[in-house]
N, C-alpha and C. Protein backbone atom coordinates (compact mmCIF):
# COMPACT_ATOMS: atom_id res chain seq x y z
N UNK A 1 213.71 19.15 147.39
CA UNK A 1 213.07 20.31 146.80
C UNK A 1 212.86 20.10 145.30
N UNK A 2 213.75 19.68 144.60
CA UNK A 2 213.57 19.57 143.37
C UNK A 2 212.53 18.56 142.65
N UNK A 3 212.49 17.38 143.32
CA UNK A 3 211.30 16.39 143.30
C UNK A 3 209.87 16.86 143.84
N UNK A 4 210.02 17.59 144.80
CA UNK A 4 209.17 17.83 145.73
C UNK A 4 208.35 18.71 144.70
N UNK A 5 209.13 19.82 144.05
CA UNK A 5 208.74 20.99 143.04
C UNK A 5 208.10 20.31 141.96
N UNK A 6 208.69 19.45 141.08
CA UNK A 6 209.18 19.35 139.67
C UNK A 6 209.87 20.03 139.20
N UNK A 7 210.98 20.26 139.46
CA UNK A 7 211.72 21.47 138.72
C UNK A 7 213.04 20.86 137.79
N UNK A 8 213.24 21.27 136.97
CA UNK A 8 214.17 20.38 135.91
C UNK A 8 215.12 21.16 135.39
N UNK A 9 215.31 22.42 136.37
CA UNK A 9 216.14 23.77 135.90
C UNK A 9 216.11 24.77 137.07
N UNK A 10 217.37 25.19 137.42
CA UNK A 10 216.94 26.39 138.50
C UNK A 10 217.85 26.78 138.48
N UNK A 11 217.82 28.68 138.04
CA UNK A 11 219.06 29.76 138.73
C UNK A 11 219.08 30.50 138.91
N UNK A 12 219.97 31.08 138.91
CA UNK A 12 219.71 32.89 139.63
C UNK A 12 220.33 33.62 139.10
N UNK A 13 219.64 34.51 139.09
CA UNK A 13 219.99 36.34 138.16
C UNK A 13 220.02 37.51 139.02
N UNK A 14 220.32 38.52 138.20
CA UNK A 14 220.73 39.88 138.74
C UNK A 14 221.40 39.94 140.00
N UNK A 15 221.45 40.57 140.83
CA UNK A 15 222.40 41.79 142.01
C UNK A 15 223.36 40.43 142.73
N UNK A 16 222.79 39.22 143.23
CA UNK A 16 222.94 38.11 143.45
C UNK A 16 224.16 37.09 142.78
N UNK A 17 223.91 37.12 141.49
CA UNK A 17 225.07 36.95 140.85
C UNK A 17 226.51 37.93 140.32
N UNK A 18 225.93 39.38 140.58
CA UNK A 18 226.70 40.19 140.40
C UNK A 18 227.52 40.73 141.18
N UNK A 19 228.30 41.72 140.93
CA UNK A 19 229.34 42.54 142.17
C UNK A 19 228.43 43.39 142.92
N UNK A 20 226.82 43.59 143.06
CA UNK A 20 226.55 44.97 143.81
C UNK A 20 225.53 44.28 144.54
N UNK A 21 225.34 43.21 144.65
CA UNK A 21 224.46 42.58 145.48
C UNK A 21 224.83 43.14 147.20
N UNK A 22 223.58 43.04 147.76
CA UNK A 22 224.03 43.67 149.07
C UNK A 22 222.69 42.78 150.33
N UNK A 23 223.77 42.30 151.16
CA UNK A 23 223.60 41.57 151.92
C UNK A 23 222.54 41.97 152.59
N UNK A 24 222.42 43.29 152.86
CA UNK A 24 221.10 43.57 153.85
C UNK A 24 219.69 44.16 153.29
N UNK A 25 219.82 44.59 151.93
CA UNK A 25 218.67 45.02 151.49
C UNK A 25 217.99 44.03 149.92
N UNK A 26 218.93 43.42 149.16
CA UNK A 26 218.90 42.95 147.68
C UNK A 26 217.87 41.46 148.08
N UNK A 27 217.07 41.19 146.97
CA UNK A 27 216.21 40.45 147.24
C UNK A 27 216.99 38.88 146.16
N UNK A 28 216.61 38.30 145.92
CA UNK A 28 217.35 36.89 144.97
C UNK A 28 216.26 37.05 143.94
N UNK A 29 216.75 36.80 142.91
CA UNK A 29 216.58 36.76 141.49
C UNK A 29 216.31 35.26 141.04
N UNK A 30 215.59 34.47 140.95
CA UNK A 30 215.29 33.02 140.81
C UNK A 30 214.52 32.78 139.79
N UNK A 31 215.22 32.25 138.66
CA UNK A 31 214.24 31.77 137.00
C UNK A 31 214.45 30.17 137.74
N UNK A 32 212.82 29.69 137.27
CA UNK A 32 212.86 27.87 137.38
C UNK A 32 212.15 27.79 136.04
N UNK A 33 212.47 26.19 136.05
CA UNK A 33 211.63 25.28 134.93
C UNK A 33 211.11 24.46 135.62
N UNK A 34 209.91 23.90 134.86
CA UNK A 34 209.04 22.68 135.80
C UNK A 34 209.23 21.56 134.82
N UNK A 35 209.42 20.52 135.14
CA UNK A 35 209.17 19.41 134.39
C UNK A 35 207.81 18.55 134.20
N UNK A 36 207.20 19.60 134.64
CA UNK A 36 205.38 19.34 134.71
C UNK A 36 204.83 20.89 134.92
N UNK A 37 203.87 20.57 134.29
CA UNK A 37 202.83 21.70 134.47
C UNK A 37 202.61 21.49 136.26
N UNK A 38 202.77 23.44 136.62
CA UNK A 38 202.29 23.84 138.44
C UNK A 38 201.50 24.47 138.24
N UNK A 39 200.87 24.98 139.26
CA UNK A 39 199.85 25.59 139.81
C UNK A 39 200.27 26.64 141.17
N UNK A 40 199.31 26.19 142.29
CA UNK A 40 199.84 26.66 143.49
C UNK A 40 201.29 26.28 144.07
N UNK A 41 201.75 25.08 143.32
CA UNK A 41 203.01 24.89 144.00
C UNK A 41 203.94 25.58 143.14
N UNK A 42 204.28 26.74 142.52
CA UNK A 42 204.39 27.83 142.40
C UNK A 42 205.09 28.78 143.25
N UNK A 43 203.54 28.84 144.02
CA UNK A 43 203.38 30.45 145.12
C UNK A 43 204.42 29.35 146.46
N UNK A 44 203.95 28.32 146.30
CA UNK A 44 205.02 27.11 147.36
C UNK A 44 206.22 27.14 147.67
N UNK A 45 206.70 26.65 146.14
CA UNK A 45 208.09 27.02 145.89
C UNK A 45 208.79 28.36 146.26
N UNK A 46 207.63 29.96 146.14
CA UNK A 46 208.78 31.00 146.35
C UNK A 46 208.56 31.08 147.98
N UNK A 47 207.87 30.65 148.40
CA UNK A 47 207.55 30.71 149.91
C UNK A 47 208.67 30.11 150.70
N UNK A 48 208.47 29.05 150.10
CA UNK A 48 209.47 27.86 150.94
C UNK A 48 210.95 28.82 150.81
N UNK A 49 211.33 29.25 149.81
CA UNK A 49 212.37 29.96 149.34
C UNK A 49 212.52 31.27 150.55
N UNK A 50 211.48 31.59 150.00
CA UNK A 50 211.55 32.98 151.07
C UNK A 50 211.92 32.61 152.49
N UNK A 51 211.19 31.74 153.47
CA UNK A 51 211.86 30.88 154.10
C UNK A 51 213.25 30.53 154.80
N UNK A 52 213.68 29.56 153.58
CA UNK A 52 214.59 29.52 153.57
C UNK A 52 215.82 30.46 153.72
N UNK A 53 215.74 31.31 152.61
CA UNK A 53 217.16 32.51 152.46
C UNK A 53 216.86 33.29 153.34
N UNK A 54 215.58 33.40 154.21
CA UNK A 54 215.15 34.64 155.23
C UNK A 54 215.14 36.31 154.33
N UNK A 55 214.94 36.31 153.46
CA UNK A 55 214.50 37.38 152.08
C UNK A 55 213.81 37.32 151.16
N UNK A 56 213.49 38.27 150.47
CA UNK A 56 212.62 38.19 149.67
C UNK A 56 212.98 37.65 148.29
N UNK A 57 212.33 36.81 147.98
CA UNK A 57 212.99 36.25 146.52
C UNK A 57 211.86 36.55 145.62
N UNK A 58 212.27 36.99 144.31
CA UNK A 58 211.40 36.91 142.78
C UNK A 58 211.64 35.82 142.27
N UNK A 59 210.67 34.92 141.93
CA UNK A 59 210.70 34.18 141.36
C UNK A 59 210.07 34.15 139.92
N UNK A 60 210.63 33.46 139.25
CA UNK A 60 210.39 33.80 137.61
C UNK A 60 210.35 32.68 137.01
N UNK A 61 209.43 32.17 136.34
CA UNK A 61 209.19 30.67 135.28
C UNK A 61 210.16 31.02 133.74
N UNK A 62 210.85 30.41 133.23
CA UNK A 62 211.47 30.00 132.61
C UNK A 62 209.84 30.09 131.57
N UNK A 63 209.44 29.49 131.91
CA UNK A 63 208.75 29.49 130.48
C UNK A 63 207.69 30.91 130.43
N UNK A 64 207.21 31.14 132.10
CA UNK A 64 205.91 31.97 131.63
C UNK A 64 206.54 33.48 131.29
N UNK A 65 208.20 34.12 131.29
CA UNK A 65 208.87 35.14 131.26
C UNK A 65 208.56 35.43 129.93
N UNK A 66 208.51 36.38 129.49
CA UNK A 66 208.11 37.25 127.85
C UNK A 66 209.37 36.91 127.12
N UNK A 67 209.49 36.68 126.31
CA UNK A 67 210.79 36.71 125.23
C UNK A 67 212.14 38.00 125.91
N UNK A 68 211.28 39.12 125.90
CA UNK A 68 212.42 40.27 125.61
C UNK A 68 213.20 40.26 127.01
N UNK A 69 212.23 40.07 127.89
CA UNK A 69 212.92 40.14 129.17
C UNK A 69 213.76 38.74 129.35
N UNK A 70 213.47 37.79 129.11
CA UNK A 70 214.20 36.73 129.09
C UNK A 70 215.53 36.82 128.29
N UNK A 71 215.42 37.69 127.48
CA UNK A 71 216.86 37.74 126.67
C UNK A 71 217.74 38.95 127.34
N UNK A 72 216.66 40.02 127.82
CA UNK A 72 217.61 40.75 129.25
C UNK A 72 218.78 39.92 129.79
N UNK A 73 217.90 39.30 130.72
CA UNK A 73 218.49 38.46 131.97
C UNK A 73 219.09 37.11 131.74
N UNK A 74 219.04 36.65 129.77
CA UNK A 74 220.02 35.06 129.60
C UNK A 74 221.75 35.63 130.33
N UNK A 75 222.27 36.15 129.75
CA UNK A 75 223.72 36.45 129.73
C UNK A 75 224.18 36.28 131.20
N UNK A 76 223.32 36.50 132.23
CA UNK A 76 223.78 37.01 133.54
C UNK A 76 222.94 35.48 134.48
N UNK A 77 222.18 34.47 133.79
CA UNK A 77 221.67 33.00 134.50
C UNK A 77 223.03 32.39 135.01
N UNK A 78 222.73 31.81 136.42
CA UNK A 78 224.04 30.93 136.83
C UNK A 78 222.81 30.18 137.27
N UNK A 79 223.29 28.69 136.23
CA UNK A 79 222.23 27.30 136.98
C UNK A 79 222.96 26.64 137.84
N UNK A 80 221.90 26.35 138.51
CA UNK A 80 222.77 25.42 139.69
C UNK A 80 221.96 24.07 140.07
């Protein structure tokens, strides 16, 4: 996945990393980095994801996130 992506960074935020995450309704919180400029493999990556975890995941670029909200959600990133 990570080759497959380009991804040179990946983790997860909010309910997921926290105490109130809930198994049957909470969706995954996912900031990546690319080590190349994407495109559609992008919409790929959250698919495959979605997929995978059988839920709905947000996915969020590391780079294309606004400043303010990115400084929201630094404190609470677990990379993996």
């Amino acid at each position: 996945m990570i080759e497959k992506y380009a991804i040179s960074e990946i983790g997860l935020f909010g309910s997921v990393v926290r105490d109130d995450f809930s198994s049957a309704t909470s969706d995954i919180d996912i900031i990546v980095d690319f080590s190349k400029p994407v495109g559609v493999e992008f919409i790929d990556l959250a698919d495959y994801l979605e997929q995978k975890f059988k839920r709905k995941i947000d996915l969020v670029s590391k780079k294309g996130i606004k400043l303010k909200y990115y400084q929201a959600i630094e404190s609470d990133i677990v990379y993996v």
